[in-house]
Protein backbone atom coordinates (compact mmCIF):
# COMPACT_ATOMS: atom_id res chain seq x y z
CA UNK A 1 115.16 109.39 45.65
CA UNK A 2 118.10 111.31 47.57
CA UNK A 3 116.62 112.38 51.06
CA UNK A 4 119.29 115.14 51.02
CA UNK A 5 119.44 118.50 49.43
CA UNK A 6 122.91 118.66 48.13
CA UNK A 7 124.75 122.52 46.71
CA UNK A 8 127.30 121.81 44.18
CA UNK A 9 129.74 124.85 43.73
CA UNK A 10 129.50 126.30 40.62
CA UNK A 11 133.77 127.67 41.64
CA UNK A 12 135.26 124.29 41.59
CA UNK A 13 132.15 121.68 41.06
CA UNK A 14 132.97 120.22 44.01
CA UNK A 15 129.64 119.67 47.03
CA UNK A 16 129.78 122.44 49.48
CA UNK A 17 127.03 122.14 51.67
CA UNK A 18 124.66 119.25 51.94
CA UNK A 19 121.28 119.05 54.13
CA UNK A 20 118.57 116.80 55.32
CA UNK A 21 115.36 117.69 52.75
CA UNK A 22 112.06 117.96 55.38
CA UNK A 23 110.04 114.90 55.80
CA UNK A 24 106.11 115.04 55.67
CA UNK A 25 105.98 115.04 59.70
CA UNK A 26 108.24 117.90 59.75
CA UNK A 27 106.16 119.56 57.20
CA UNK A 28 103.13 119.50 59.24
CA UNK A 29 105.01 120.35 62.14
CA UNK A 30 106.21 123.93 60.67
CA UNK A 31 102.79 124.83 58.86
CA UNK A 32 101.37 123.78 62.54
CA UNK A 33 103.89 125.99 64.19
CA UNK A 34 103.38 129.01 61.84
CA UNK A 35 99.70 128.98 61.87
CA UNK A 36 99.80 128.75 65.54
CA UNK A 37 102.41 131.43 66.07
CA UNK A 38 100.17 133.68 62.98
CA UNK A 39 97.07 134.15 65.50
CA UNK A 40 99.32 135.74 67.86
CA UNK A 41 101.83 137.86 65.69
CA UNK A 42 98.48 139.36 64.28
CA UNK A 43 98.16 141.11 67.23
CA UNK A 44 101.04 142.63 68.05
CA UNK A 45 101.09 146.46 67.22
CA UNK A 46 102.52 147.29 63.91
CA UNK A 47 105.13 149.61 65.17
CA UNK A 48 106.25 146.63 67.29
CA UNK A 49 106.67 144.29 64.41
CA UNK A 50 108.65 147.16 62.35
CA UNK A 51 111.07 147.30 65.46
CA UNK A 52 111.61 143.63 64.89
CA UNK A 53 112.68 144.09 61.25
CA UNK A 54 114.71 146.60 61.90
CA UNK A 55 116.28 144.79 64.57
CA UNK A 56 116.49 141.40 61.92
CA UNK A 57 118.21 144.02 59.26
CA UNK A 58 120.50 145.01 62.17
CA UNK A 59 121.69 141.24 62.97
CA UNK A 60 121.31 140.83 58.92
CA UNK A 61 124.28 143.35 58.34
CA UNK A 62 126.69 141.90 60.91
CA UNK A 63 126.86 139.29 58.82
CA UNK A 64 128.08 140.94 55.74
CA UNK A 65 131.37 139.03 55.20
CA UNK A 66 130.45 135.45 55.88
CA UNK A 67 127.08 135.77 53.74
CA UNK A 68 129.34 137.33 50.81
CA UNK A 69 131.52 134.36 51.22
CA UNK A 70 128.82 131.62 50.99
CA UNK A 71 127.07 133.52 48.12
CA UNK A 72 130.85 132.96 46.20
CA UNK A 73 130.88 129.41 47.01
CA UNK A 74 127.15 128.62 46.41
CA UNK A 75 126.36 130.21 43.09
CA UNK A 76 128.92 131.74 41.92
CA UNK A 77 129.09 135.99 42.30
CA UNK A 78 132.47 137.52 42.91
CA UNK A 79 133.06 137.85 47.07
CA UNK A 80 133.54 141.99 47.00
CA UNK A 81 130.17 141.90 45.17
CA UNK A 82 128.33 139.94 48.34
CA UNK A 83 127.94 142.84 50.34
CA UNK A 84 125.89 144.87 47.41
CA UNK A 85 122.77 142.03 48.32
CA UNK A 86 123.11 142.53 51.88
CA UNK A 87 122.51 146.13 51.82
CA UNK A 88 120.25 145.68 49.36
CA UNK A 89 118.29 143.76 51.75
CA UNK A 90 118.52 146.07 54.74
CA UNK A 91 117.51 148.88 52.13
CA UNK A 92 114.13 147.25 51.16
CA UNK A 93 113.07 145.82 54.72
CA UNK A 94 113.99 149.27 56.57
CA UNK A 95 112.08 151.02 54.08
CA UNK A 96 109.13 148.49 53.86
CA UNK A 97 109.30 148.52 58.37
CA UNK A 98 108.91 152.37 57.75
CA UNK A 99 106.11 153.16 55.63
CA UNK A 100 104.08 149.85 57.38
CA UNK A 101 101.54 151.87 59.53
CA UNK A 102 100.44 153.63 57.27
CA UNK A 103 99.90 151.42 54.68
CA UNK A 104 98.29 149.06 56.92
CA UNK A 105 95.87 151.86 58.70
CA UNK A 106 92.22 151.71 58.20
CA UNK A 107 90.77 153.11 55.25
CA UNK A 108 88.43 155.47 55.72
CA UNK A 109 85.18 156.50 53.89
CA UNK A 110 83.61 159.15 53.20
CA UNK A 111 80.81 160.59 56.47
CA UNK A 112 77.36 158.52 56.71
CA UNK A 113 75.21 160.46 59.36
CA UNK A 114 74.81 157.17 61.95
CA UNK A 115 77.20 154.91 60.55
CA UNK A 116 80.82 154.52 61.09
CA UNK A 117 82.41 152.50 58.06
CA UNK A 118 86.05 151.48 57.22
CA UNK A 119 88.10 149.21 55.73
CA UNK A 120 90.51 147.05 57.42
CA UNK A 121 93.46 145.18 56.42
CA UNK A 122 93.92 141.81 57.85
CA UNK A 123 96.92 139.35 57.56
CA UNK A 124 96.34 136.62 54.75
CA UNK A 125 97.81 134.07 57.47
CA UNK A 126 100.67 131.50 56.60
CA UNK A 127 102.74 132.55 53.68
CA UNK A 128 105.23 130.20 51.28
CA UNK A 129 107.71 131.99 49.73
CA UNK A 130 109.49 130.28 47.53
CA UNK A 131 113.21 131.96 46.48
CA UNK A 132 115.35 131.58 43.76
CA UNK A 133 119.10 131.67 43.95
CA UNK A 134 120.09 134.21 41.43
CA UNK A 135 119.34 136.39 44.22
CA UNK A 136 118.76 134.93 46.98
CA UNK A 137 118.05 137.07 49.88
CA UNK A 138 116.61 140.22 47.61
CA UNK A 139 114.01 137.92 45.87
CA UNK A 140 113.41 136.66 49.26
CA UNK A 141 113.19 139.81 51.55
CA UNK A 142 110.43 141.35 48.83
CA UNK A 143 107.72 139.53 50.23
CA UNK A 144 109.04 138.08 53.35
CA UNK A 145 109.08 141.84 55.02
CA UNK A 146 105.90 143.11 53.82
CA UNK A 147 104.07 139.71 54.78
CA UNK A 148 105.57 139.15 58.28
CA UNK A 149 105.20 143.52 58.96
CA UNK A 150 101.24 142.84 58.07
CA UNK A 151 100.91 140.05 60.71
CA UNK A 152 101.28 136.97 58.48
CA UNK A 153 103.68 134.02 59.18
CA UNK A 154 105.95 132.89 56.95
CA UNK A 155 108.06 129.97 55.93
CA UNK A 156 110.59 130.05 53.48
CA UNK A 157 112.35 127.47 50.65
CA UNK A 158 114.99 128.24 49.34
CA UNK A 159 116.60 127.44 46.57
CA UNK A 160 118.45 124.03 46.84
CA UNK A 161 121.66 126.25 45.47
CA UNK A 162 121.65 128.39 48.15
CA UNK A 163 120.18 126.93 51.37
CA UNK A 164 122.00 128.70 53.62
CA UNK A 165 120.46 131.85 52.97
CA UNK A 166 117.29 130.28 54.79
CA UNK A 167 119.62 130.07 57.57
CA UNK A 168 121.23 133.68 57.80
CA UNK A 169 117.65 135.02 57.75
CA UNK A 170 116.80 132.41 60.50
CA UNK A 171 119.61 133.62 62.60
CA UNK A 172 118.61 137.50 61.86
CA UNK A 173 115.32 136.88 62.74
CA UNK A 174 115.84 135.19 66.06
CA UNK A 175 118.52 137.80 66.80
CA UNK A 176 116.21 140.45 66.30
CA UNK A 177 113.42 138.76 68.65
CA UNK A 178 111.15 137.51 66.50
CA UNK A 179 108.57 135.05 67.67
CA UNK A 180 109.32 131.37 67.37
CA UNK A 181 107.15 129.82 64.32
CA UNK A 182 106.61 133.35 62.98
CA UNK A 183 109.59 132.51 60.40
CA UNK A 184 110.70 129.21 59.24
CA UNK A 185 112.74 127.32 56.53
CA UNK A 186 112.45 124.48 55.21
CA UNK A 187 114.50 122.13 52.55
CA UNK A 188 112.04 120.76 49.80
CA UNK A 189 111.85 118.63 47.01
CA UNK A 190 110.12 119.39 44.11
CA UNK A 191 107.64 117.44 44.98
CA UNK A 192 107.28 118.40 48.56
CA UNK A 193 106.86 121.92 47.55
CA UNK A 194 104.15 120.69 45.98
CA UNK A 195 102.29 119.54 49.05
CA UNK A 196 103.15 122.22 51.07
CA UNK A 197 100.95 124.55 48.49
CA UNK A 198 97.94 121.72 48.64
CA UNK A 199 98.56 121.98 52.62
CA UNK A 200 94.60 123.41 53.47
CA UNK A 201 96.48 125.84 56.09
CA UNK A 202 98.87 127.60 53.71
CA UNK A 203 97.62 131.30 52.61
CA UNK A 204 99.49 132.17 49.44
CA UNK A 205 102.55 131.15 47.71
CA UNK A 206 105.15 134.19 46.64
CA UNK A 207 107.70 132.38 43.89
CA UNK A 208 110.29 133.71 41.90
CA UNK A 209 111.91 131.59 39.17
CA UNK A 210 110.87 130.07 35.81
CA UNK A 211 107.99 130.08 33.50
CA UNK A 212 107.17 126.12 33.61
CA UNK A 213 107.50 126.21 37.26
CA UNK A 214 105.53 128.68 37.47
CA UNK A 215 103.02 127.87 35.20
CA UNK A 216 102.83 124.61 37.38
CA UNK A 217 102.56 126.64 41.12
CA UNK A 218 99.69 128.28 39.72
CA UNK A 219 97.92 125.11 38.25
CA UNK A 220 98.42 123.57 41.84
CA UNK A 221 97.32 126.88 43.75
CA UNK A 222 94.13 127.04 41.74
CA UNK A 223 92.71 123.76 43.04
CA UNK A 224 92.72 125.65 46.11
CA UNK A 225 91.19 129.03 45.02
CA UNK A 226 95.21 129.72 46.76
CA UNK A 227 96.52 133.60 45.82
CA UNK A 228 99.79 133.38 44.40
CA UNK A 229 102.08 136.00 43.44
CA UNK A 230 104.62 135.21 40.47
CA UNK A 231 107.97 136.81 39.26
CA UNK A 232 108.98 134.81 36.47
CA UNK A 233 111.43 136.41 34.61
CA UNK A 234 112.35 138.76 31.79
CA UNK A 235 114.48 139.49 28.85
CA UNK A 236 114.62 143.32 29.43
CA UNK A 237 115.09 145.27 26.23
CA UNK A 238 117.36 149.55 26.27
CA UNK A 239 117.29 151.98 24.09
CA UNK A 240 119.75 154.41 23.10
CA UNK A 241 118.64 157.46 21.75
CA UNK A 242 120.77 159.41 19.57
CA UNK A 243 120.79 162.27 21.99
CA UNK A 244 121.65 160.15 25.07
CA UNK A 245 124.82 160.97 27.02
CA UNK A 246 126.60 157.61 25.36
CA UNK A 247 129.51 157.70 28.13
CA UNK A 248 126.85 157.02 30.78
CA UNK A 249 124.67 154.64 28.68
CA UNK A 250 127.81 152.49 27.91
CA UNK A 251 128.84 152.15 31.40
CA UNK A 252 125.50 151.75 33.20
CA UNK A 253 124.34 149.02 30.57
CA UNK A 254 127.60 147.03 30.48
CA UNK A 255 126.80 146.64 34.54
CA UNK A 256 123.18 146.08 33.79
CA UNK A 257 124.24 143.12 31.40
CA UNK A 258 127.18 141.24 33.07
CA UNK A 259 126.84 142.12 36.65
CA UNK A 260 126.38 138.88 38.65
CA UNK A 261 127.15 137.47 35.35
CA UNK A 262 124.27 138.01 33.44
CA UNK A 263 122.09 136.21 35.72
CA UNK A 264 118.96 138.35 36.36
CA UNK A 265 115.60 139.07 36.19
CA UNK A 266 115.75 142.50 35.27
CA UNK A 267 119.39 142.25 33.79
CA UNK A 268 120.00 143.67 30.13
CA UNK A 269 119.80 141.51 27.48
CA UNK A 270 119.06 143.43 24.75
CA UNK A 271 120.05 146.64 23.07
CA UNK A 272 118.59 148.83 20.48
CA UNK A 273 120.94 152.10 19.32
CA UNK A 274 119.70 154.73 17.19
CA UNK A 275 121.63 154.72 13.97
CA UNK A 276 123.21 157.71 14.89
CA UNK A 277 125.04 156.33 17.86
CA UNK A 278 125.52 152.93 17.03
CA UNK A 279 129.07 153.12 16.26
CA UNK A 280 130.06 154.67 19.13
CA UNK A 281 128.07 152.97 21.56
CA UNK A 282 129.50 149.58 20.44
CA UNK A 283 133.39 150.89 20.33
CA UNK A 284 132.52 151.95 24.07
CA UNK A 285 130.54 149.11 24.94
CA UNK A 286 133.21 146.36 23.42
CA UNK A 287 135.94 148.31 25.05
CA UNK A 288 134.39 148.19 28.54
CA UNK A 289 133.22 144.63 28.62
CA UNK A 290 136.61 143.26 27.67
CA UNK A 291 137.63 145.01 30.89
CA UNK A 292 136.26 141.77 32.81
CA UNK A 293 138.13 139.98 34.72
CA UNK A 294 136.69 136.48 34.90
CA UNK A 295 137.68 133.73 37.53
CA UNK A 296 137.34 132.34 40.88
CA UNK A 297 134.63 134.67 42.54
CA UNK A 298 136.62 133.80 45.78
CA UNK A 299 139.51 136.00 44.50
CA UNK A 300 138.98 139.79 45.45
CA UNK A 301 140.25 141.10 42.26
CA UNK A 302 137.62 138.82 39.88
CA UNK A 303 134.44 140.64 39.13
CA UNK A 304 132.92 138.22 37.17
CA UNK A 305 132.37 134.75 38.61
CA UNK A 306 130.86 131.52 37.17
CA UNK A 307 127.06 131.07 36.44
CA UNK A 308 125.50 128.58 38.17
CA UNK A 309 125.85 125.79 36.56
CA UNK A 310 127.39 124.32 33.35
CA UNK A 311 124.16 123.06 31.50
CA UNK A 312 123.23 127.16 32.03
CA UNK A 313 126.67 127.70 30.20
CA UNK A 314 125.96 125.23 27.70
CA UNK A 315 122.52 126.96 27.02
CA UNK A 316 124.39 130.39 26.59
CA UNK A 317 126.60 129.10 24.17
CA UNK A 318 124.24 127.28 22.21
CA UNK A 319 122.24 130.90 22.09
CA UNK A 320 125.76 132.57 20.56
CA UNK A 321 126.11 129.27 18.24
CA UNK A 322 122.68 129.49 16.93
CA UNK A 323 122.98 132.83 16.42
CA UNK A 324 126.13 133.36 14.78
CA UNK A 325 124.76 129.61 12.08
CA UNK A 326 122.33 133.03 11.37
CA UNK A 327 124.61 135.48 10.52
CA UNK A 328 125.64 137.58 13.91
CA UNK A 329 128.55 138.22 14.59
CA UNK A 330 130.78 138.14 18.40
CA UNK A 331 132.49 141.27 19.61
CA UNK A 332 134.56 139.72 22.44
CA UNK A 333 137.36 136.89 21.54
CA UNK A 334 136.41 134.58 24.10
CA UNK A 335 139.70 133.20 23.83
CA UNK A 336 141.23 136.11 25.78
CA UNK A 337 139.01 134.86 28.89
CA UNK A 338 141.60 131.69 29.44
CA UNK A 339 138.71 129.99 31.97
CA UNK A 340 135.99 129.84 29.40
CA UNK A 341 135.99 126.69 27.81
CA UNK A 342 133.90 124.04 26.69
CA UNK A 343 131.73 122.17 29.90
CA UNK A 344 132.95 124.84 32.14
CA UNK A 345 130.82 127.08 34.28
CA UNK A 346 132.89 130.09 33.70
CA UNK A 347 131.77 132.40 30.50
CA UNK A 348 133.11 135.28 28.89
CA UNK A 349 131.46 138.58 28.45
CA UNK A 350 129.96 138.43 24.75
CA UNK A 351 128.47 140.90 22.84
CA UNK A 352 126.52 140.32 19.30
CA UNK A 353 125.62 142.35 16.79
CA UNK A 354 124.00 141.91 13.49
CA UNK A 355 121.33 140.08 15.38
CA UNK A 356 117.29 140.05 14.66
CA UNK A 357 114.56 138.57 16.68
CA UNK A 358 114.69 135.57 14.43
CA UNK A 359 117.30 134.71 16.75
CA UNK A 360 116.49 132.95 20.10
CA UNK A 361 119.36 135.27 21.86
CA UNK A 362 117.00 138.70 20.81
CA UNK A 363 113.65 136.42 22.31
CA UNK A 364 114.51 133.62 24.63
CA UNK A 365 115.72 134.56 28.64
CA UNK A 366 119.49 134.25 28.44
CA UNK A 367 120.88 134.68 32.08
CA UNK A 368 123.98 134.99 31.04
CA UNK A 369 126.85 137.23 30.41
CA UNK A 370 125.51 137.98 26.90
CA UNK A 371 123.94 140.47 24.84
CA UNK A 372 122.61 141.10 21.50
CA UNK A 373 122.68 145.12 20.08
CA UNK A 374 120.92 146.18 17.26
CA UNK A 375 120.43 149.39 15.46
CA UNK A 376 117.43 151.32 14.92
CA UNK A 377 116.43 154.21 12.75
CA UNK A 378 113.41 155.88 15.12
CA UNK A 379 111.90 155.81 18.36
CA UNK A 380 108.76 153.94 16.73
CA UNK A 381 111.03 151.05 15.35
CA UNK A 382 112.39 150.80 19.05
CA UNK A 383 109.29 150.31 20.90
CA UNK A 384 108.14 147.84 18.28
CA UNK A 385 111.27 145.76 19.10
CA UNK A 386 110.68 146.50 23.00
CA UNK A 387 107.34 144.73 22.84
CA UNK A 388 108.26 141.92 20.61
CA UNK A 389 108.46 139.60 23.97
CA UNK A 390 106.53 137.26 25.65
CA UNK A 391 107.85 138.65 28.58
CA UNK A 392 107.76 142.86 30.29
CA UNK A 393 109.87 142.95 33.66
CA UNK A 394 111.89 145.99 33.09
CA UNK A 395 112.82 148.11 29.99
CA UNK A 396 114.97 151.42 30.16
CA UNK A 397 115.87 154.70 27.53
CA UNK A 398 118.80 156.70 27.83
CA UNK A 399 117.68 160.00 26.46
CA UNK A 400 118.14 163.62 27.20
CA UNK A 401 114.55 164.18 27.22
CA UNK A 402 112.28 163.55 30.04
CA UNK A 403 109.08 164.10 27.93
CA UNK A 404 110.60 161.35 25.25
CA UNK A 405 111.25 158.91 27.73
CA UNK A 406 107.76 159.36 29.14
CA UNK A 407 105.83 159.29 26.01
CA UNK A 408 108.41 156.08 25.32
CA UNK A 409 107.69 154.76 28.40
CA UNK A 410 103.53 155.06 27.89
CA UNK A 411 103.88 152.65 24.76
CA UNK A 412 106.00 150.41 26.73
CA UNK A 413 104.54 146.90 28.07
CA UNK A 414 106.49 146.78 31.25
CA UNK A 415 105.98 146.35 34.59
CA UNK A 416 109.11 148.96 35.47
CA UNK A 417 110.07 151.54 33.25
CA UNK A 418 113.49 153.37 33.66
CA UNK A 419 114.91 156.11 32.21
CA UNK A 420 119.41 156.53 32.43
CA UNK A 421 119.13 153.81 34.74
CA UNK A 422 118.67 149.74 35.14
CA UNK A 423 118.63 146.92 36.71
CA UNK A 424 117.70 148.23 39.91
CA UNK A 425 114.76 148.22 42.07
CA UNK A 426 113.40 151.18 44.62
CA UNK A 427 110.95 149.69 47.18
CA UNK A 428 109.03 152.76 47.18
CA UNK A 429 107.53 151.36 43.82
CA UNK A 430 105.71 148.57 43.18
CA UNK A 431 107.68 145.70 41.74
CA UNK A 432 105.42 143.90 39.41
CA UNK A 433 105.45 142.12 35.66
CA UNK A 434 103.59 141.85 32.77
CA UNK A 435 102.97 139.10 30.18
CA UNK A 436 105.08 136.24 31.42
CA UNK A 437 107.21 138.25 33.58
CA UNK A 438 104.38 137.33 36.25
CA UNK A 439 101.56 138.30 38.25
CA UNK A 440 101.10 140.48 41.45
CA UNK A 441 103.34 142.87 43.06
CA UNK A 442 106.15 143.22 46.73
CA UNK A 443 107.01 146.43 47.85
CA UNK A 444 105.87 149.84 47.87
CA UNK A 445 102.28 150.62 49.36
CA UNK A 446 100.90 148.45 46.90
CA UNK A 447 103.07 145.45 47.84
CA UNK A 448 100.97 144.62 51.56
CA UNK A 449 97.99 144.80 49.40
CA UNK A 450 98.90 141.07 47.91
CA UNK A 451 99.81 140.07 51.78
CA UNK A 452 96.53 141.30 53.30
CA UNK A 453 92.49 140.67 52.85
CA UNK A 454 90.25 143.81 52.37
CA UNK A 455 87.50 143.29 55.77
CA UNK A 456 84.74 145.55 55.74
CA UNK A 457 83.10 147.25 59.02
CA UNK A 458 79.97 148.93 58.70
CA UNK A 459 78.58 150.29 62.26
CA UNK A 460 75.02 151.26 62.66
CA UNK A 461 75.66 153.83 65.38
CA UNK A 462 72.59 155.51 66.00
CA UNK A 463 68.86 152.54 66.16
């Protein structure tokens, strides 16, 4: 087995960074160091440790333009893009730093006559966060703000196609004052990862990524009684109503489907039209996603780049084969996209219609740049399709109608529920799945429950 963690570029398949994975005595040595470091950061003064991330998001942001860069050569997303995560990032962790206090205050109860009784919030202790690389540092600030703003420590993985985001946060952090061991990184093998969640001074796990690998975190956590908080994925369903403002829908969920090239969580990959619509939403939709320009995500005038890797292409195209053997039919002439080929990492834009959920594009995650759109004759018909997943991330409506959406969004099984928007999340609401999307929540109030241990104080104050 390699004892090196090597990142092959997705832009030319060439090895752009490789690193040393940890060894077992390093392991110990960081889980050590954080729980060390955790007994003091617990004490420092909340309002202290929100100065400290907004220092980190200060240090974060100078850093726009060479974290852009390595996002382009790492996994793929088009260099002007970059930027979007970064502030991304400073958005969620200067809003998290900001509502901290009071969401970590003492919980009061209602008056006993000779008893003073509260609830207190105390830091779980060492937390593992384990990050994707689809988005690297937004996946990764979710939980690594709220946990090291309630007291924890934390130490993060990242994904082996993109390790040096572990390093830009590394660099924020100490920038921004942070005590050592309070954050650390470390490279991992599969299986290492593995014993760092056995390791009897780790807290809880936070992982975003697949459903197997998640499946097998939480097998491994359990042995420990170990909280764990899971993002696992989604195939995120729309739906156009016939009274929706179709210019707007068209536009937002052309982004919402081929941004960073299909290759999110909450990303579109599905479409239901009311009947009325449906001819104009596709002549729009067709129209704008042929606008792409695909190629090297280095270039400044490509905005769409590569996905990750070409066994993820492969599995997109065999989606649109097995699809089309069962009658859909492809929008976009891939052959006007000169870069997409067979074995390469680069895909079109691709839009099907005359699709069903008999088809694995309509029902299995994509993360790609591709999209199935049906038509639908009522509201009813489109929240049956909605829920036909095993998975409830995200789902969106593009009505007129607030009280539609609403009484839409009631039937939905979702952990977010959008109306004329998508893809997009606000930290002032809990970000949370259902069904295999996940368990637990980051962000909002809510979020530093996960990150924090109800501790009861009852006072006898009168004997």
């Amino acid at each position: 087995m390699s004892d090196t963690l090597k990142c092959v570029s997705p832009v030319d398949g060439n090895v752009y960074v490789e690193l040393p994975l940890a060894t077992p005595a390093e392991i110990d040595h960081a889980v050590a160091a954080a729980k060390t470091a955790q007994r003091e950061w617990r004490h420092v003064p909340v309002t202290d440790r929100a100065e400290i991330c907004r220092r980190f998001v200060a240090a974060f942001t100078s850093e726009s333009d060479r974290i852009a860069e390595e996002l382009a050569w790492q996994m793929g997303r088009p260099i002007t893009q970059g930027p979007g995560e970064v502030s991304g990032v400073a958005e969620r962790a200067s809003y998290m730093a900001t509502i901290a206090a009071g969401a970590l205050t003492d919980i009061e109860v209602e008056p006993k006559q000779g008893f003073s009784r509260f609830i207190r919030r105390e830091p779980l202790g060492v937390v593992l966060t384990i990050a994707p690389w689809n988005y690297p540092y937004l996946t990764a600030v979710n939980s690594i703000a709220p946990a090291i703003l309630s007291g924890n420590s934390l130490i993060l993985k990242p994904s082996a196609q993109t390790p040096l985001t572990a390093e830009r946060f590394a660099d924020a952090f100490a920038a921004a004052g942070l005590p050592d061991g309070v954050f650390q990184h470390l490279y991992l093998s599969h299986s290492a990862t593995e014993l760092v969640i056995e390791h009897p001074d780790i807290d809880f796990v936070n992982f975003t990524g697949s459903v197997p690998a998640g499946r097998s975190i939480q097998s491994t956590a359990a042995q420990r009684f170990l909280g764990v908080g899971l993002e696992l994925g989604g195939k995120d369903p729309a739906y156009v109503r016939a009274d929706a403002d179709i210019d707007n829908a068209v536009t937002n969920l052309v982004d919402g489907a081929f941004f960073n090239s299909g290759q999110s969580c909450c990303g579109i990959e599905r479409i239901y039209v009311h009947e009325d619509v449906y001819d104009r939403f596709i002549d729009g939709f067709v129209t704008e996603a042929s606008a792409y320009r695909l190629g090297d995500p280095t270039d400044r005038d490509t905005n769409l780049g590569p996905v990750v890797k070409p066994s993820a292409a492969d599995f997109v195209r065999e989606q649109a084969a097995e699809a089309m053997r069962k009658g859909a039919r492809a929008l976009i002439d891939s052959a006007s996209f000169p870069k997409d080929r067979p074995g390469s990492t680069y895909l079109a834009p691709q839009v099907l219609v005359d699709v069903d959920h008999s088809m694995k594009v309509m029902t299995e995650e994509s993360f790609g740049p591709i999209v199935g759109i049906m038509h639908v004759r009522s509201d009813d018909a489109a929240v049956e399709l909605m829920n036909d997943s095993e998975f409830g991330l995200t789902a969106s409506v593009w009505t007129a109608d607030p009280d539609a959406a609403i009484a839409i969004g009631d039937r939905i099984e979702t952990g977010t529920f959008f109306m004329n928007r998508c893809d997009y999340l606000d930290p002032a609401l809990a970000w949370t799945g259902v069904k295999d999307s996940g368990r637990g929540c980051t962000l909002s109030r809510v979020g530093f429950e996960h990150l924090t241990r109800p501790k009861s104080y009852h006072l006898k104050t009168t004997i």
